[in-house]
PDB file of N, CA and C in Angstrom:
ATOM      1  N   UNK A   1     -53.742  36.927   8.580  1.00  0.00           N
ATOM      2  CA  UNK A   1     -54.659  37.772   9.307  1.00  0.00           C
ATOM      3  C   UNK A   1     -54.995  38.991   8.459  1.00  0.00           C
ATOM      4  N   UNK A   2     -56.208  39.135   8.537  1.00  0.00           N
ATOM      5  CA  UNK A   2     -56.724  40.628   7.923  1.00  0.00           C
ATOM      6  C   UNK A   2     -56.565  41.961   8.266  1.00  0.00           C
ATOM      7  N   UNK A   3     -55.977  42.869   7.808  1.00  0.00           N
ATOM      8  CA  UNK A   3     -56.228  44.338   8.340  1.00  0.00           C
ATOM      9  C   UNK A   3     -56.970  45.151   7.706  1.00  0.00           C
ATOM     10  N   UNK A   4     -57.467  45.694   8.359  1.00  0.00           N
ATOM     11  CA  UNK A   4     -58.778  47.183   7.854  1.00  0.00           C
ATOM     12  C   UNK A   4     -58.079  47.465   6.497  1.00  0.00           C
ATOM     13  N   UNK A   5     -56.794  46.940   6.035  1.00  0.00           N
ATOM     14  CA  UNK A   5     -56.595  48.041   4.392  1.00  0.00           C
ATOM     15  C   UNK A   5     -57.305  47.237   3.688  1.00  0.00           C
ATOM     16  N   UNK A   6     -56.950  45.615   3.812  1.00  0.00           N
ATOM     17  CA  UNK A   6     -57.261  44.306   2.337  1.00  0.00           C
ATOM     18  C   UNK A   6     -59.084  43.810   2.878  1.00  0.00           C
ATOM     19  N   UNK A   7     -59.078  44.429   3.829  1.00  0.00           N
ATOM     20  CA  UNK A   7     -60.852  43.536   4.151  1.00  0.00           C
ATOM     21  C   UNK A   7     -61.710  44.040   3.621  1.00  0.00           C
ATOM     22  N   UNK A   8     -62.336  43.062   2.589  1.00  0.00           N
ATOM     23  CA  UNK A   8     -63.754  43.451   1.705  1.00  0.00           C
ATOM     24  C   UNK A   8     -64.946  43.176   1.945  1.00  0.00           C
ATOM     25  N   UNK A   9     -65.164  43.407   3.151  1.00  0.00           N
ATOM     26  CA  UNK A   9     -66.590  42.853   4.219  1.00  0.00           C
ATOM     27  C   UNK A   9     -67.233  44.121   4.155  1.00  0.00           C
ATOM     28  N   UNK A  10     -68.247  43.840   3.171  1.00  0.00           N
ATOM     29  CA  UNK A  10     -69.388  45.267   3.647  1.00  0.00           C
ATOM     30  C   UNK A  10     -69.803  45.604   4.440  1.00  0.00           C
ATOM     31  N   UNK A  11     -69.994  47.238   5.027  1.00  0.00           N
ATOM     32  CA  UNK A  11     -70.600  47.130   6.302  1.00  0.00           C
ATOM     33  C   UNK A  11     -72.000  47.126   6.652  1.00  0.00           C
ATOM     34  N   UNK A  12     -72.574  46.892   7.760  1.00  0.00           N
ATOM     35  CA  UNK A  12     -74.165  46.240   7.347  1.00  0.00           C
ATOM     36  C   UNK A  12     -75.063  47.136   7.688  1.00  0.00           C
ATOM     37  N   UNK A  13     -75.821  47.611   7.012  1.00  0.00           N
ATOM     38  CA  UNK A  13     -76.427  49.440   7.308  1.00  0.00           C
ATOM     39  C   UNK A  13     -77.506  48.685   7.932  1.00  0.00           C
ATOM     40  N   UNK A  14     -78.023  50.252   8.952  1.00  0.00           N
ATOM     41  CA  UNK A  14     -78.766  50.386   9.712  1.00  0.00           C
ATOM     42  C   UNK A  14     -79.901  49.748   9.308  1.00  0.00           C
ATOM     43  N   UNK A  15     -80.122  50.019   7.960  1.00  0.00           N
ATOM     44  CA  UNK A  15     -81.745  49.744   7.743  1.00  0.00           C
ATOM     45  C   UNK A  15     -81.566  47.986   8.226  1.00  0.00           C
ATOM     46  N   UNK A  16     -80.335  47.071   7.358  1.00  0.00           N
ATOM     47  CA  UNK A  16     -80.440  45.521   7.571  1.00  0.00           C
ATOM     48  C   UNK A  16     -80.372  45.577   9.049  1.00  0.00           C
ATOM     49  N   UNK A  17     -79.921  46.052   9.699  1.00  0.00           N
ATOM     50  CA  UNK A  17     -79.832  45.641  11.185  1.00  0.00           C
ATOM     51  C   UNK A  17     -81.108  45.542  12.046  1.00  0.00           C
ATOM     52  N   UNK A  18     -81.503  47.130  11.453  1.00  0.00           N
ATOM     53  CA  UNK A  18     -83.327  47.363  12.235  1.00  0.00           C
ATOM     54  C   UNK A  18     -84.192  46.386  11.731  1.00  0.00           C
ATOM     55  N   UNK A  19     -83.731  45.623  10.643  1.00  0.00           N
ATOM     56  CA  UNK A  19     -84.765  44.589  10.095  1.00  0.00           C
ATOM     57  C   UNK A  19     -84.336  42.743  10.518  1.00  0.00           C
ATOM     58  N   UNK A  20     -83.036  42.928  10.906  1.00  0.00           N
ATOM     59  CA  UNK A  20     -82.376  41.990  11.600  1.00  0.00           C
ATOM     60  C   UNK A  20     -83.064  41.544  13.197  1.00  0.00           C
ATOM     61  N   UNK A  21     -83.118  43.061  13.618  1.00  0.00           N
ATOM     62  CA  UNK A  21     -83.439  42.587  14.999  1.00  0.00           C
ATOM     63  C   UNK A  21     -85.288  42.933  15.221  1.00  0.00           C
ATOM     64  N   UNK A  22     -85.915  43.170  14.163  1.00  0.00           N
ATOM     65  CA  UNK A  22     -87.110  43.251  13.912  1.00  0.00           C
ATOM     66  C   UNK A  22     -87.645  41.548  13.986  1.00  0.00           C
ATOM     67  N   UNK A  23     -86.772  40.961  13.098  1.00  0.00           N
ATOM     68  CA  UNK A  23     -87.129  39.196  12.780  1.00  0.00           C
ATOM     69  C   UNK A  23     -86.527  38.640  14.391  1.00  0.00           C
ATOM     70  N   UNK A  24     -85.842  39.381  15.097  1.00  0.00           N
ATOM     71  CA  UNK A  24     -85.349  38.381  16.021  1.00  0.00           C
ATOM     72  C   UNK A  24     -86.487  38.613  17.169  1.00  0.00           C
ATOM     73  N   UNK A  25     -87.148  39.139  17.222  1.00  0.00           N
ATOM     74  CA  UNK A  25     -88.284  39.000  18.208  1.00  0.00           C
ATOM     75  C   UNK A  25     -89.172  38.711  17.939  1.00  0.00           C
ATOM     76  N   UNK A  26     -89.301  38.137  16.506  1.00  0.00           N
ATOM     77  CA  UNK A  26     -90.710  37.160  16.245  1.00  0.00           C
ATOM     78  C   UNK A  26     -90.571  35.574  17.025  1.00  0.00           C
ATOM     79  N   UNK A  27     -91.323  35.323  16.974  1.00  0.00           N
ATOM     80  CA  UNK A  27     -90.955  33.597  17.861  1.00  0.00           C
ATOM     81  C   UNK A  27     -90.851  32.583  16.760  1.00  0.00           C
ATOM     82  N   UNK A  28     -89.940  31.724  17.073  1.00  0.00           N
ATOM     83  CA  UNK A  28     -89.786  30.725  15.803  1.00  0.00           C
ATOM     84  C   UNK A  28     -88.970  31.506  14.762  1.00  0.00           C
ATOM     85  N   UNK A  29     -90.107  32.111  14.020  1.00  0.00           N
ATOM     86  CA  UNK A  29     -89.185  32.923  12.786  1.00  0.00           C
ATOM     87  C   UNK A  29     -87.581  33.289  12.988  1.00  0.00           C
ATOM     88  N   UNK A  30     -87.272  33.740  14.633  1.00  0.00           N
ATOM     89  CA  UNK A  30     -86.021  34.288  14.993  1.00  0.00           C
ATOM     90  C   UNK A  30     -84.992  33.043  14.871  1.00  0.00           C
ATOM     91  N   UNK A  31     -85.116  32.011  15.612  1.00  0.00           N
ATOM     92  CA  UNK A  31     -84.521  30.613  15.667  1.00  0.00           C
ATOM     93  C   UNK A  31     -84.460  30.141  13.787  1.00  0.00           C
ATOM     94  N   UNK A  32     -85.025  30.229  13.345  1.00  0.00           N
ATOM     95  CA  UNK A  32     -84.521  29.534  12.090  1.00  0.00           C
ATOM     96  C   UNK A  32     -84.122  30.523  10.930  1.00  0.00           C
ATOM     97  N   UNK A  33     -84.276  31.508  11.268  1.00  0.00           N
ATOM     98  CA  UNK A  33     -83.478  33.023  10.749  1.00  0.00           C
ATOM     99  C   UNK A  33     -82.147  33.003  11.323  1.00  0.00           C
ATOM    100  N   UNK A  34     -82.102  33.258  12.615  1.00  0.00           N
ATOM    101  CA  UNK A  34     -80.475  32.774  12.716  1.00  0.00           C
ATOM    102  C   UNK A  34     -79.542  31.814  12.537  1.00  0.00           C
ATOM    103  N   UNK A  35     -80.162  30.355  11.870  1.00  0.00           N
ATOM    104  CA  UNK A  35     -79.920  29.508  11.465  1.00  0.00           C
ATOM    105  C   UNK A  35     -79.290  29.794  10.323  1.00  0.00           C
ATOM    106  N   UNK A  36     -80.533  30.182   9.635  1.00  0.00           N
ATOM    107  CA  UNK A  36     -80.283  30.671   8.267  1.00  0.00           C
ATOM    108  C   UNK A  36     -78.789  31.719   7.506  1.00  0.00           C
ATOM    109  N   UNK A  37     -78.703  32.676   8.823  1.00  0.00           N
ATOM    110  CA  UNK A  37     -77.968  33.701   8.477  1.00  0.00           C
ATOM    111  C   UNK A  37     -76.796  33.351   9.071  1.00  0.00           C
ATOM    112  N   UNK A  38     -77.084  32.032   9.853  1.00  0.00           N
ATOM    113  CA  UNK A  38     -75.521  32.127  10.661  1.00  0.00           C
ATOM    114  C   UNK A  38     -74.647  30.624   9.755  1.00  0.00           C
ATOM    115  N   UNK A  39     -75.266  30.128   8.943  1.00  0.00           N
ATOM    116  CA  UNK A  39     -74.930  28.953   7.905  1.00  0.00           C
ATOM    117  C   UNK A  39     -74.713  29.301   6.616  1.00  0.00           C
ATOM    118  N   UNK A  40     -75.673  30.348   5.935  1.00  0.00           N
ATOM    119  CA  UNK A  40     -75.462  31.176   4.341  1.00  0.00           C
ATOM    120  C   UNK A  40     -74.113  31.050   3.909  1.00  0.00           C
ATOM    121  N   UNK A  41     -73.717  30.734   2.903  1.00  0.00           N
ATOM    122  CA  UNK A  41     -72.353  31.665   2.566  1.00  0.00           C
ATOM    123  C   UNK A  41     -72.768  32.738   2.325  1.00  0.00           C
ATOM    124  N   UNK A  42     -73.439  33.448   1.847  1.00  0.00           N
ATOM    125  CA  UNK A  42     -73.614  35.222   0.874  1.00  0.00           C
ATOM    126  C   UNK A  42     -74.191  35.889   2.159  1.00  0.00           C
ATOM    127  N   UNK A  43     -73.973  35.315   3.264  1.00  0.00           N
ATOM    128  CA  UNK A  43     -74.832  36.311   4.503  1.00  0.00           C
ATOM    129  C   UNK A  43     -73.122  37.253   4.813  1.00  0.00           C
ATOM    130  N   UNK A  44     -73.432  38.097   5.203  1.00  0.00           N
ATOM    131  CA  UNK A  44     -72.447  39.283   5.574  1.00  0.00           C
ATOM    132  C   UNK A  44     -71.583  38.322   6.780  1.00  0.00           C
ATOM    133  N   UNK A  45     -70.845  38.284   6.981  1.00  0.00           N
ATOM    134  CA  UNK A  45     -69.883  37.737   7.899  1.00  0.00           C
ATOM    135  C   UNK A  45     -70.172  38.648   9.111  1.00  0.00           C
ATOM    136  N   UNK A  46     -70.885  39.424   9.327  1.00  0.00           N
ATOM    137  CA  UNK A  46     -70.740  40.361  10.733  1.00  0.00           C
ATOM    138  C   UNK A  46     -72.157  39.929  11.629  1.00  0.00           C
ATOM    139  N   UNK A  47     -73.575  40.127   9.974  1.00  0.00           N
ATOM    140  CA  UNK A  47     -74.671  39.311  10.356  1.00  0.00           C
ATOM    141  C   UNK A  47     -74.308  37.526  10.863  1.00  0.00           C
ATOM    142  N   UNK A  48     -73.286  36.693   9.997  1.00  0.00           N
ATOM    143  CA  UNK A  48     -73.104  35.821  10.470  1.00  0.00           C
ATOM    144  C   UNK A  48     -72.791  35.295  11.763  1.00  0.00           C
ATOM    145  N   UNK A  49     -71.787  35.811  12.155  1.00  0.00           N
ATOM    146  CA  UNK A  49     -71.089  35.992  13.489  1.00  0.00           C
ATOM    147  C   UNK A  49     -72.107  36.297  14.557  1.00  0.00           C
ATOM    148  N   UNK A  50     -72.790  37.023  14.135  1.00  0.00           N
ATOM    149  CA  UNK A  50     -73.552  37.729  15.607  1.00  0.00           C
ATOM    150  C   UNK A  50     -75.178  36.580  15.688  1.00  0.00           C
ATOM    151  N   UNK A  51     -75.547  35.868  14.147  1.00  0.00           N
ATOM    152  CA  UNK A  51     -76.113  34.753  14.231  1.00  0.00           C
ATOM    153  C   UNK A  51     -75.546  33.559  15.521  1.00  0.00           C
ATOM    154  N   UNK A  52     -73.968  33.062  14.896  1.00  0.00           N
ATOM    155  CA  UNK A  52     -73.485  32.241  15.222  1.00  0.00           C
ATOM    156  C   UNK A  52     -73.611  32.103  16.768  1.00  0.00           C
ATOM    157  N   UNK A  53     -72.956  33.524  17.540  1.00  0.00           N
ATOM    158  CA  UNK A  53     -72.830  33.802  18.917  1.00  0.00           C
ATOM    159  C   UNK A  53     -74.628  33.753  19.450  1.00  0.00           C
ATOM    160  N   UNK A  54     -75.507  34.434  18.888  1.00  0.00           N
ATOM    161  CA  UNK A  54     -76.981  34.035  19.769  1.00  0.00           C
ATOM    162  C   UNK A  54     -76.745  32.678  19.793  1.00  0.00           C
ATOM    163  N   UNK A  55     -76.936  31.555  18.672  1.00  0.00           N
ATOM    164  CA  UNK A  55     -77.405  30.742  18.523  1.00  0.00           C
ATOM    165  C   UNK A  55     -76.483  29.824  19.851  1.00  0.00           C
ATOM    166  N   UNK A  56     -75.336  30.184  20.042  1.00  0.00           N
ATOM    167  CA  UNK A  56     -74.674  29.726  20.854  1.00  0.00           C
ATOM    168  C   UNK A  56     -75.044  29.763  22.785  1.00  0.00           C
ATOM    169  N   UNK A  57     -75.672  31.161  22.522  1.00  0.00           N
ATOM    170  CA  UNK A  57     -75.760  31.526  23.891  1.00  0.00           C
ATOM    171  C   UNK A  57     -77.474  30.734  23.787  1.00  0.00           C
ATOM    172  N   UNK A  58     -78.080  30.625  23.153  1.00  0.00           N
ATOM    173  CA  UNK A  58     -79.104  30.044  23.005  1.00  0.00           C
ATOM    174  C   UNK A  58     -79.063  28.501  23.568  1.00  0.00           C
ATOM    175  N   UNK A  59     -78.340  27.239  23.045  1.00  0.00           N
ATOM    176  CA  UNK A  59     -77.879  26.301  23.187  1.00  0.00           C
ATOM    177  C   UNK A  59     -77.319  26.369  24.475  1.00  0.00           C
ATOM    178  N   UNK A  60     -76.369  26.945  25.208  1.00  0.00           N
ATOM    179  CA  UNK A  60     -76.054  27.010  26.366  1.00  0.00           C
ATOM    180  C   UNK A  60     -77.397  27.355  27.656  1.00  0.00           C
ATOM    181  N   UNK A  61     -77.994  28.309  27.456  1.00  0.00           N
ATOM    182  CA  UNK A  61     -79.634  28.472  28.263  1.00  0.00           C
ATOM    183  C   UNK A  61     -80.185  27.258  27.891  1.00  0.00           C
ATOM    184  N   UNK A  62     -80.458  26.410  26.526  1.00  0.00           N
ATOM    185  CA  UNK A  62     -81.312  25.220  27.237  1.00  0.00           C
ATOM    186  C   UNK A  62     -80.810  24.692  27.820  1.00  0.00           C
ATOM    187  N   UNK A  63     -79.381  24.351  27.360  1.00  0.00           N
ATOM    188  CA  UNK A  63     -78.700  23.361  28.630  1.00  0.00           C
ATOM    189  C   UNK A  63     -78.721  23.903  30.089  1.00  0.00           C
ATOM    190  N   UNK A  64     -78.605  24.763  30.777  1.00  0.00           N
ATOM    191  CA  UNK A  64     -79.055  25.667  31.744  1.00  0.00           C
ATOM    192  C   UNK A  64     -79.999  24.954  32.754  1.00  0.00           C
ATOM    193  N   UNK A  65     -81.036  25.313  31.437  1.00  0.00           N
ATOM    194  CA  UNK A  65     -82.601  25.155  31.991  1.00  0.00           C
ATOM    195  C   UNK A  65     -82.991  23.493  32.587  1.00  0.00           C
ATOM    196  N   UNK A  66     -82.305  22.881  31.565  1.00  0.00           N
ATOM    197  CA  UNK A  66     -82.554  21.119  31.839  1.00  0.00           C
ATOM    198  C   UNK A  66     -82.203  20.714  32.599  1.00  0.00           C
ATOM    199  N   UNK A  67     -80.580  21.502  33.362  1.00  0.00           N
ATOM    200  CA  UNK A  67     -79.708  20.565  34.366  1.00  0.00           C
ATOM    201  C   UNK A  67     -81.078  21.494  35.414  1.00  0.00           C
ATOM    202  N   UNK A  68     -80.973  22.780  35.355  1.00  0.00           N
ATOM    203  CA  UNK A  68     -82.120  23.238  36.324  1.00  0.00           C
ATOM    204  C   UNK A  68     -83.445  22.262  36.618  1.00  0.00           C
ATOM    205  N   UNK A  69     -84.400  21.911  35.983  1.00  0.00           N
ATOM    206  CA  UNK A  69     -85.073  21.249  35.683  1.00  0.00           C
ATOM    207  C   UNK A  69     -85.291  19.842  35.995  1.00  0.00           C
ATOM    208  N   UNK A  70     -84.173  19.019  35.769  1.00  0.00           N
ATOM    209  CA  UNK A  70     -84.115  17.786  36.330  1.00  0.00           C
ATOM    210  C   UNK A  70     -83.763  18.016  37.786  1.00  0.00           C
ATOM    211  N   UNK A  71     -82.452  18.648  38.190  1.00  0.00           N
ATOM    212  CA  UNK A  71     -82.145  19.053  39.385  1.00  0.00           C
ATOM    213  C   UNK A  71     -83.160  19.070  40.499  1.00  0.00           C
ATOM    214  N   UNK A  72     -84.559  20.428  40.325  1.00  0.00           N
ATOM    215  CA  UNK A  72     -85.551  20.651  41.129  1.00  0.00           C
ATOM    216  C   UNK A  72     -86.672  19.998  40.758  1.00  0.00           C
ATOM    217  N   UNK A  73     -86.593  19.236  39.512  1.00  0.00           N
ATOM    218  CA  UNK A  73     -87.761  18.088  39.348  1.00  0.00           C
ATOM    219  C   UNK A  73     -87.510  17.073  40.029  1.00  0.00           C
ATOM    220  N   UNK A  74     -86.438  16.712  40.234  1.00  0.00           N
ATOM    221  CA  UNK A  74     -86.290  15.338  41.390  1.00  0.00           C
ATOM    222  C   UNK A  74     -86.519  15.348  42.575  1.00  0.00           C
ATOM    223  N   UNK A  75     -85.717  16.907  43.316  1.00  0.00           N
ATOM    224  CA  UNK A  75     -86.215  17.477  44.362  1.00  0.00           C
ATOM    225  C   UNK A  75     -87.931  17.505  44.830  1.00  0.00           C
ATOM    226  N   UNK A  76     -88.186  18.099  43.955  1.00  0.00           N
ATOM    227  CA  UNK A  76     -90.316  18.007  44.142  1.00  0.00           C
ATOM    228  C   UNK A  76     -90.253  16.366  43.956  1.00  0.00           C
ATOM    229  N   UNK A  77     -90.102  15.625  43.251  1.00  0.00           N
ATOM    230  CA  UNK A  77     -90.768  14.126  43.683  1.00  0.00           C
ATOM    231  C   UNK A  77     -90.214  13.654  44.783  1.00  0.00           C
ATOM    232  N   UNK A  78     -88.890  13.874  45.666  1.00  0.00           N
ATOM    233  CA  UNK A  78     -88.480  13.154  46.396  1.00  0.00           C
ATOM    234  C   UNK A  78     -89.152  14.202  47.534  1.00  0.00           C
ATOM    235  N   UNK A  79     -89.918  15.316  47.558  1.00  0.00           N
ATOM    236  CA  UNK A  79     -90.603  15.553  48.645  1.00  0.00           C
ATOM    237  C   UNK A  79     -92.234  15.641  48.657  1.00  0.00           C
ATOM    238  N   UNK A  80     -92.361  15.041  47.378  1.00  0.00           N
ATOM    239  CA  UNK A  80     -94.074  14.638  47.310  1.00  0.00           C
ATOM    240  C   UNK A  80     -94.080  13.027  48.024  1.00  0.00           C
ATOM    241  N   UNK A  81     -92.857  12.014  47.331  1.00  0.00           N
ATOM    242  CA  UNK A  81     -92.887  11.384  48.263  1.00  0.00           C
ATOM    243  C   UNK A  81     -93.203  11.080  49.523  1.00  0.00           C
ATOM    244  N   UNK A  82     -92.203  12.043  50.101  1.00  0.00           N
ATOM    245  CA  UNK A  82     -92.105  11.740  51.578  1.00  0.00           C
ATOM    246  C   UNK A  82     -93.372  12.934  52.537  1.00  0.00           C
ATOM    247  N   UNK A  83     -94.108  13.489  51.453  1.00  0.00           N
ATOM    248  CA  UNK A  83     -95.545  14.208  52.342  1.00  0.00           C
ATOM    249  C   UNK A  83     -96.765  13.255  52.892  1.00  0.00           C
ATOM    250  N   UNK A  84     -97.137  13.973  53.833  1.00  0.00           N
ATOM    251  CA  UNK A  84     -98.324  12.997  54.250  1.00  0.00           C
ATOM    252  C   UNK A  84     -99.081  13.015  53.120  1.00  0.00           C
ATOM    253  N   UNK A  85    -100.268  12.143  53.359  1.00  0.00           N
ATOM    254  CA  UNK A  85    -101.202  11.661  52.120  1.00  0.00           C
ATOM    255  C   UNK A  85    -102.815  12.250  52.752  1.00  0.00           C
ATOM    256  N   UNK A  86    -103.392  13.665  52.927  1.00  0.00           N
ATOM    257  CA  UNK A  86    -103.862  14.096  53.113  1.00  0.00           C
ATOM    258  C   UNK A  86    -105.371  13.925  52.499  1.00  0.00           C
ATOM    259  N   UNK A  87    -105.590  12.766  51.812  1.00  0.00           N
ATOM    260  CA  UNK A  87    -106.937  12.097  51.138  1.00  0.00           C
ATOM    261  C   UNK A  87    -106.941  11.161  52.150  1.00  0.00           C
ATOM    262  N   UNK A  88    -105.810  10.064  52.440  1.00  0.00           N
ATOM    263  CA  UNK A  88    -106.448   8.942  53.372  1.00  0.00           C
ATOM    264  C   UNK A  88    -106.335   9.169  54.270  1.00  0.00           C
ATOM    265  N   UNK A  89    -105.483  10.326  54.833  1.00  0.00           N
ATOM    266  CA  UNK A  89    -105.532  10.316  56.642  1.00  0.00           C
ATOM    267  C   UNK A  89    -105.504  11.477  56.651  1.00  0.00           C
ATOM    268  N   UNK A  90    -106.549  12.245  56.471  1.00  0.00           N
ATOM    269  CA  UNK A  90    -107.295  14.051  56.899  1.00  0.00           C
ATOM    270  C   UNK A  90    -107.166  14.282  58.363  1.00  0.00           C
ATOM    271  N   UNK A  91    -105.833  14.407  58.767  1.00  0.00           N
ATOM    272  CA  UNK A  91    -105.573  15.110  60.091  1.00  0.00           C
ATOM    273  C   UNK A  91    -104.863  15.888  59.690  1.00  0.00           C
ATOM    274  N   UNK A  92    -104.750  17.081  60.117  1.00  0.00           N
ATOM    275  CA  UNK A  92    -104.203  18.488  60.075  1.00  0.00           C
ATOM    276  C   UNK A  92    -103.181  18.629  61.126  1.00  0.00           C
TER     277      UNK A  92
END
């Protein structure tokens, strides 16, 4: 295990960070930038890490979204199903 005396991890100045989270709100560009930075070897281990963890919480929201998705997509067909058919029999 490492302690603050032997660890040679640079620390990652403001300017890389403001330019870090500058790229992460472009669309696309952000997703394969954190790819990028969270796979590098020569990427800073702190930029890495904090790649690694979006990309993670990222992967977990689609999965999210899909079980969501199928869930209330089945729901809407199994009650379009069972609605009246208001083209062939126009009673209100």
């Amino acid at each position: 295990m490492e302690t603050p005396e032997n660890n040679s991890t640079l620390v990652v100045s403001v300017s890389d960070w403001l330019i870090t989270l500058l790229v992460s709100v472009i669309p696309v560009v952000n997703i394969i930038m954190f790819f990028v930075w969270a796979f590098r070897r020569k990427t800073n281990p702190n930029k890495a890490n904090l790649a690694k963890a979006i990309l993670i919480w990222l992967a977990i929201s689609i999965i999210i979204w899909a079980i969501i998705i199928v869930v209330f997509g089945t729901a809407l067909m199994g009650f379009m199903g069972t609605s009246p058919d208001f083209i062939e029999n126009p009673q209100y």
